[in-house]
Protein backbone atom coordinates (compact mmCIF):
# COMPACT_ATOMS: atom_id res chain seq x y z
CA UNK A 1 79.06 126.53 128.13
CA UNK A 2 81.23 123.60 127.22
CA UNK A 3 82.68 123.09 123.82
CA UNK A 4 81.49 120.24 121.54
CA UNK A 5 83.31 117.01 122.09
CA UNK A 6 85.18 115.88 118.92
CA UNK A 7 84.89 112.20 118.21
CA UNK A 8 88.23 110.27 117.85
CA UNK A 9 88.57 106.70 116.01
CA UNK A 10 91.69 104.18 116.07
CA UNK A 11 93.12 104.13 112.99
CA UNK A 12 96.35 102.54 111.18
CA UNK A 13 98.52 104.74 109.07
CA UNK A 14 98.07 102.46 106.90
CA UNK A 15 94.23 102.35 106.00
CA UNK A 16 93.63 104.64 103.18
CA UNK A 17 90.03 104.81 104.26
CA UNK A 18 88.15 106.78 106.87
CA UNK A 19 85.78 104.77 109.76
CA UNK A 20 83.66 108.08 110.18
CA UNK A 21 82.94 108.02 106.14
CA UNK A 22 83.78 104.67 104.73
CA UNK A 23 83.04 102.48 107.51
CA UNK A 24 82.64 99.19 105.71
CA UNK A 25 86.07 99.69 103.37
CA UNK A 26 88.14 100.72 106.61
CA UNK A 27 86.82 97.50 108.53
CA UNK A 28 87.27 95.69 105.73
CA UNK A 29 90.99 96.61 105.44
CA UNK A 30 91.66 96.75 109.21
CA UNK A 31 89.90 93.09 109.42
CA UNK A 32 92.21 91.99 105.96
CA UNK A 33 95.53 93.20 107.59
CA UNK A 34 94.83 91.37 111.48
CA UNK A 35 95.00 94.83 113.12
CA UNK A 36 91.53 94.77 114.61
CA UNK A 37 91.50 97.97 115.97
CA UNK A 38 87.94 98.06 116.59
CA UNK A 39 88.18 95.12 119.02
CA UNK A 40 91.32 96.99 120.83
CA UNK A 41 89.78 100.27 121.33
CA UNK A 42 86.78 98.43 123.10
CA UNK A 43 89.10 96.34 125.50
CA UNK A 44 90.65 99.72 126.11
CA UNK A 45 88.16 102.44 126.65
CA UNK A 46 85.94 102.02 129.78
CA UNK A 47 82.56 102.44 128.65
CA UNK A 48 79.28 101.53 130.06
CA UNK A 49 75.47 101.93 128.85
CA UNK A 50 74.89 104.09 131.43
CA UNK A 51 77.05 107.14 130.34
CA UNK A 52 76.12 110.15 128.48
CA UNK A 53 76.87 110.79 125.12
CA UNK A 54 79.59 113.31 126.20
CA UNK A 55 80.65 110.98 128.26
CA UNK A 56 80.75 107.74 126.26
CA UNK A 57 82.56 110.24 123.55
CA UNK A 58 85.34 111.29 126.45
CA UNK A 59 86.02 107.93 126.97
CA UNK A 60 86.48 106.54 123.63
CA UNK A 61 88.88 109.41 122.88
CA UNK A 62 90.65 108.94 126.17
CA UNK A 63 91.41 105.37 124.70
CA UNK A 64 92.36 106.82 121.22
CA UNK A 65 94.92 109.04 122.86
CA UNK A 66 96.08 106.07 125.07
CA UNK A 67 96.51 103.59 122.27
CA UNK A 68 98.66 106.02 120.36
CA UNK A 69 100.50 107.20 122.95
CA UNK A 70 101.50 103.86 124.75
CA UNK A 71 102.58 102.45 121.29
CA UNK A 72 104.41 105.41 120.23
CA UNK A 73 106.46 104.49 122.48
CA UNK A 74 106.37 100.68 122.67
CA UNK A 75 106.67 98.89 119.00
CA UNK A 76 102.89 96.61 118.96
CA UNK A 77 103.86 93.31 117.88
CA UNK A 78 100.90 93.13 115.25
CA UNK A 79 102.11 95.99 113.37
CA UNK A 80 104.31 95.76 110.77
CA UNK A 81 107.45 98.05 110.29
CA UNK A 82 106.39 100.97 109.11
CA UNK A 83 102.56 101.16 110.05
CA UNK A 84 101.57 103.13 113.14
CA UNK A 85 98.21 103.75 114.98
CA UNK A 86 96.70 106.82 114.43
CA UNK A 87 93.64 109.20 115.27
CA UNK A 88 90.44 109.34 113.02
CA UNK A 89 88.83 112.17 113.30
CA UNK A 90 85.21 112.82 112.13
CA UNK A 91 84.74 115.23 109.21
């Protein structure tokens, strides 16, 4: 038996609000501040219609985790000092 699949969310350290609970406040503030991350985690993860739930879950979190990794790393440009992308996790 597998274990549940957590669902991840990109995030900014930034946004005081939650995309699993307060989806229309955290869009609004991610839209306000020209971070978008809803846009970049879809150019990212490799979805189709055609996948599973499970599956369509595993890929949005493999994104999450590649977002945050690559710009640990590497400063994004459309950050500003200080702000960082992070995980979202549902409650």
């Amino acid at each position: 038996m597998s274990a549940e699949i957590k669902p991840m969310l990109l995030t900014t350290s930034d946004n005081p609000f939650n995309p699993f609970t307060q989806p229309i406040d955290w869009q609004s503030f991610d839209n306000e501040h020209g971070y978008h991350c809803t846009e970049y985690l879809a150019r990212v993860a490799f979805t189709s219609p055609y996948l599973t739930d499970e599956e369509y879950t595993k890929a949005v979190n493999e994104a999450v985790l590649s977002i945050v990794e690559f710009n640990s790393r590497f400063k994004d440009p459309i950050l500003p000092e200080g702000v960082s992308y992070e995980i979202a996790f549902e409650n």
